[in-house]
C-alpha atoms as a PDB file:
ATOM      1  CA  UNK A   1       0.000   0.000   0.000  1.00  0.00           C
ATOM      2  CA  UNK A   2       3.031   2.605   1.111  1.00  0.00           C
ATOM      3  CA  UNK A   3       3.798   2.281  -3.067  1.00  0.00           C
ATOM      4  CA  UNK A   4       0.461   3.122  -3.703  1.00  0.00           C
ATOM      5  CA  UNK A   5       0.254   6.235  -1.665  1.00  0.00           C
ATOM      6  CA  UNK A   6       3.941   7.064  -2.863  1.00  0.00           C
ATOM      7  CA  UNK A   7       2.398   7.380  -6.166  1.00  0.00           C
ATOM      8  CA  UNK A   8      -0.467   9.262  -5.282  1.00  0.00           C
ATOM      9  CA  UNK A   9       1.964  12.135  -3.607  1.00  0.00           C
ATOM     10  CA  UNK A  10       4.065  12.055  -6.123  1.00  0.00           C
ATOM     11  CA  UNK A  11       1.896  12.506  -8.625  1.00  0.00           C
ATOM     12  CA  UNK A  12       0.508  15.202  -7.052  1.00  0.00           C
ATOM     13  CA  UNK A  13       3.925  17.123  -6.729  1.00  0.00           C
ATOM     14  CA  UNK A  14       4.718  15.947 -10.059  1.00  0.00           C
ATOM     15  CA  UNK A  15       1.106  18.163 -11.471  1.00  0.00           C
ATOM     16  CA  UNK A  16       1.998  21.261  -9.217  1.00  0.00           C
ATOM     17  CA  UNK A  17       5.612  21.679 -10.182  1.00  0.00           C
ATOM     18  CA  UNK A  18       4.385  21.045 -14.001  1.00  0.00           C
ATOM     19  CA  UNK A  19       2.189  23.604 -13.481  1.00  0.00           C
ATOM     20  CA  UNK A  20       4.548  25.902 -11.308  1.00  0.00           C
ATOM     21  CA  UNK A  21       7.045  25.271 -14.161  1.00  0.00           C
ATOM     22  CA  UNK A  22       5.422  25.401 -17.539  1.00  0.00           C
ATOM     23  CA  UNK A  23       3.313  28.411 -16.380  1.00  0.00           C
ATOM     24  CA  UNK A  24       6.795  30.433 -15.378  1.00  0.00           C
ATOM     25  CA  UNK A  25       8.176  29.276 -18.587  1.00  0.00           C
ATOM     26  CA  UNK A  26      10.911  27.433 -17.220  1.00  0.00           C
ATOM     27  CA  UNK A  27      10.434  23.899 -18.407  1.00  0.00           C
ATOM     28  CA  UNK A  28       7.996  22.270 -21.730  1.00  0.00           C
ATOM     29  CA  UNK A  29       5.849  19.282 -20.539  1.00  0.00           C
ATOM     30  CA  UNK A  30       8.018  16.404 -21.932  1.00  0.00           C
ATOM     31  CA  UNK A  31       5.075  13.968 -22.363  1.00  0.00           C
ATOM     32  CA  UNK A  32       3.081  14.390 -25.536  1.00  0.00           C
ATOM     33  CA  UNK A  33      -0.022  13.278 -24.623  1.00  0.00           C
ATOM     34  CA  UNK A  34      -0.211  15.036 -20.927  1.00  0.00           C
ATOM     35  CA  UNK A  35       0.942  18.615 -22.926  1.00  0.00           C
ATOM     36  CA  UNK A  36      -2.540  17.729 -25.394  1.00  0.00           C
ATOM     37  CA  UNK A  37      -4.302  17.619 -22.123  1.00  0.00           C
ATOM     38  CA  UNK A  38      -2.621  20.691 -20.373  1.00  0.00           C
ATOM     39  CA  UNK A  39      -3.155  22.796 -23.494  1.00  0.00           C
ATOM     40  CA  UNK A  40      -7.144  21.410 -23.122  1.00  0.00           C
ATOM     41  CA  UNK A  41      -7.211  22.382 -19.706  1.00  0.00           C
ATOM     42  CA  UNK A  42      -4.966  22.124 -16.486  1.00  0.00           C
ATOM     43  CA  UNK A  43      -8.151  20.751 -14.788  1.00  0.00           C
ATOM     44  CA  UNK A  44      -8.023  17.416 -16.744  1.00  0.00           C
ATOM     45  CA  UNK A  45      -4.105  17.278 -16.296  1.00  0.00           C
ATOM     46  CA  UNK A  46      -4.664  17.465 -12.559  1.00  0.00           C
ATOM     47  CA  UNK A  47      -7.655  15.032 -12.842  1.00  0.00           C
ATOM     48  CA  UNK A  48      -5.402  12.633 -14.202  1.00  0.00           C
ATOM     49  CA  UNK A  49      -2.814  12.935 -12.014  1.00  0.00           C
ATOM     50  CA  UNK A  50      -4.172  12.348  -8.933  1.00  0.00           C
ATOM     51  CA  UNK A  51      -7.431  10.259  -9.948  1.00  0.00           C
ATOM     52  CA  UNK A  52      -5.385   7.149 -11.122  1.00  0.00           C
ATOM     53  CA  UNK A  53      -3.202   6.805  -8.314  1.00  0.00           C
ATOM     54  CA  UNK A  54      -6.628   6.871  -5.992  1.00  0.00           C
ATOM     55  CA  UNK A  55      -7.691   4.574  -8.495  1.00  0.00           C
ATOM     56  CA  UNK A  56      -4.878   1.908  -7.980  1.00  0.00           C
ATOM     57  CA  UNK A  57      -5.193   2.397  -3.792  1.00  0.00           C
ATOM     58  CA  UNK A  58      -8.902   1.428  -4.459  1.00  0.00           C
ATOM     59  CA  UNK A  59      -8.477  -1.180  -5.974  1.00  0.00           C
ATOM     60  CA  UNK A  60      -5.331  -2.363  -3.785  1.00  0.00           C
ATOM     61  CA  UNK A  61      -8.245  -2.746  -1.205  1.00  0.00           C
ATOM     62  CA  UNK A  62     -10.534  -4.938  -3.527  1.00  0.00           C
ATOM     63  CA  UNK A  63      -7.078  -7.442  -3.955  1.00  0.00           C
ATOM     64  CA  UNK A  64      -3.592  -6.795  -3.024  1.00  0.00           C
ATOM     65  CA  UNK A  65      -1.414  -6.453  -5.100  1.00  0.00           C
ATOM     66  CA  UNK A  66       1.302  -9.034  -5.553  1.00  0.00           C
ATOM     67  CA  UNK A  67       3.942 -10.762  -8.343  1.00  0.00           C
ATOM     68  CA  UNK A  68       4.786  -8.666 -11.575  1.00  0.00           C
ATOM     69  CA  UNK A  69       2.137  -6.370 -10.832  1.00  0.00           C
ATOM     70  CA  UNK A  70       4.046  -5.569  -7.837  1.00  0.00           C
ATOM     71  CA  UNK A  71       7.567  -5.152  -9.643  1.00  0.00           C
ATOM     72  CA  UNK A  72       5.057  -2.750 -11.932  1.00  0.00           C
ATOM     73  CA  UNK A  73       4.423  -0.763  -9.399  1.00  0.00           C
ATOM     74  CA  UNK A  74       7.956  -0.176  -7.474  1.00  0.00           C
ATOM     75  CA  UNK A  75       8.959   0.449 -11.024  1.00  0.00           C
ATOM     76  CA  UNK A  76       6.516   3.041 -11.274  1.00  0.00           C
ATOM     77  CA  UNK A  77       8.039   4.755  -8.259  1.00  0.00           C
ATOM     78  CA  UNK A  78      11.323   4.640  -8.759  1.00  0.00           C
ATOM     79  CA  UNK A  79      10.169   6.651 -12.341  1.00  0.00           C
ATOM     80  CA  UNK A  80       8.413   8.934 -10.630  1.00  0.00           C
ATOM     81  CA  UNK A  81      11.172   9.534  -8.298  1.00  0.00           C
ATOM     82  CA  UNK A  82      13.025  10.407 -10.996  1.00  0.00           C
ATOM     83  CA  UNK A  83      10.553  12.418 -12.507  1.00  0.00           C
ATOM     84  CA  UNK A  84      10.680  14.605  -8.689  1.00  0.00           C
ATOM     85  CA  UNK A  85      14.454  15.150  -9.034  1.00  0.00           C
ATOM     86  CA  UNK A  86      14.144  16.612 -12.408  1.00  0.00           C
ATOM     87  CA  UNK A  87      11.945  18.806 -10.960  1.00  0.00           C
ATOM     88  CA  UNK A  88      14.050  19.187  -8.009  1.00  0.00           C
ATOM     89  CA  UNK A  89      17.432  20.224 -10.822  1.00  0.00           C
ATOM     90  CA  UNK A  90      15.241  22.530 -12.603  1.00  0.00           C
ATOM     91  CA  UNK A  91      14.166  24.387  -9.983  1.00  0.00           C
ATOM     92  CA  UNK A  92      17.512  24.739  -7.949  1.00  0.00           C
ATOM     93  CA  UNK A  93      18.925  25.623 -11.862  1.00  0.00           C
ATOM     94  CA  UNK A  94      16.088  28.282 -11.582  1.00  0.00           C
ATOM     95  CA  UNK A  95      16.667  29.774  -8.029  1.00  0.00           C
ATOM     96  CA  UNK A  96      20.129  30.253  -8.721  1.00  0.00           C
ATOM     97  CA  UNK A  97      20.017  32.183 -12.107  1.00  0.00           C
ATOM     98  CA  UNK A  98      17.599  34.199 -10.647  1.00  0.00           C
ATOM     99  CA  UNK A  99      19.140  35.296  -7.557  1.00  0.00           C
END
């Protein structure tokens, strides 16, 4: 379950910094398909972001999750914990031009 909520918060972070970063003009959404749903609206990207990973805790409950869905998942996080130290490079990149 702690994978599941992992992915939940990060995918959370993951849509504000987008957000933080695309609307300062400091980074491009790198994903094709998420930048056709930010330019339709930032309310879908966010939808998506955090409605899957409540999706996949849900359904943890219904039946846990085990074997290669399992090494899915931690591979999953350790993507998206990848994705958070781009973020984290771009924005200390950021911070220190501006300053």
């Amino acid at each position: 379950m702690r994978f599941c909520l992992f992915l939940l918060v990060a995918g959370t972070l993951d849509a504000i910094l987008t957000h933080v970063g695309v609307a300062l003009g400091i980074v491009e959404e790198a994903n094709p398909m998420m930048k056709i749903v930010i330019e339709k609206s930032w309310s879908h990207f966010y939808f998506i972001k955090i409605f899957l990973p409540l999706l996949l805790l849900g359904l943890y409950f219904l039946r846990p999750i085990k074997g290669r869905v399992r090494i899915l998942l931690v591979s999953a996080c350790a993507l998206y914990f990848s994705v958070l130290l781009y973020h984290l490079v771009w924005m200390v990149l950021y911070l220190n031009n501006s300053a």
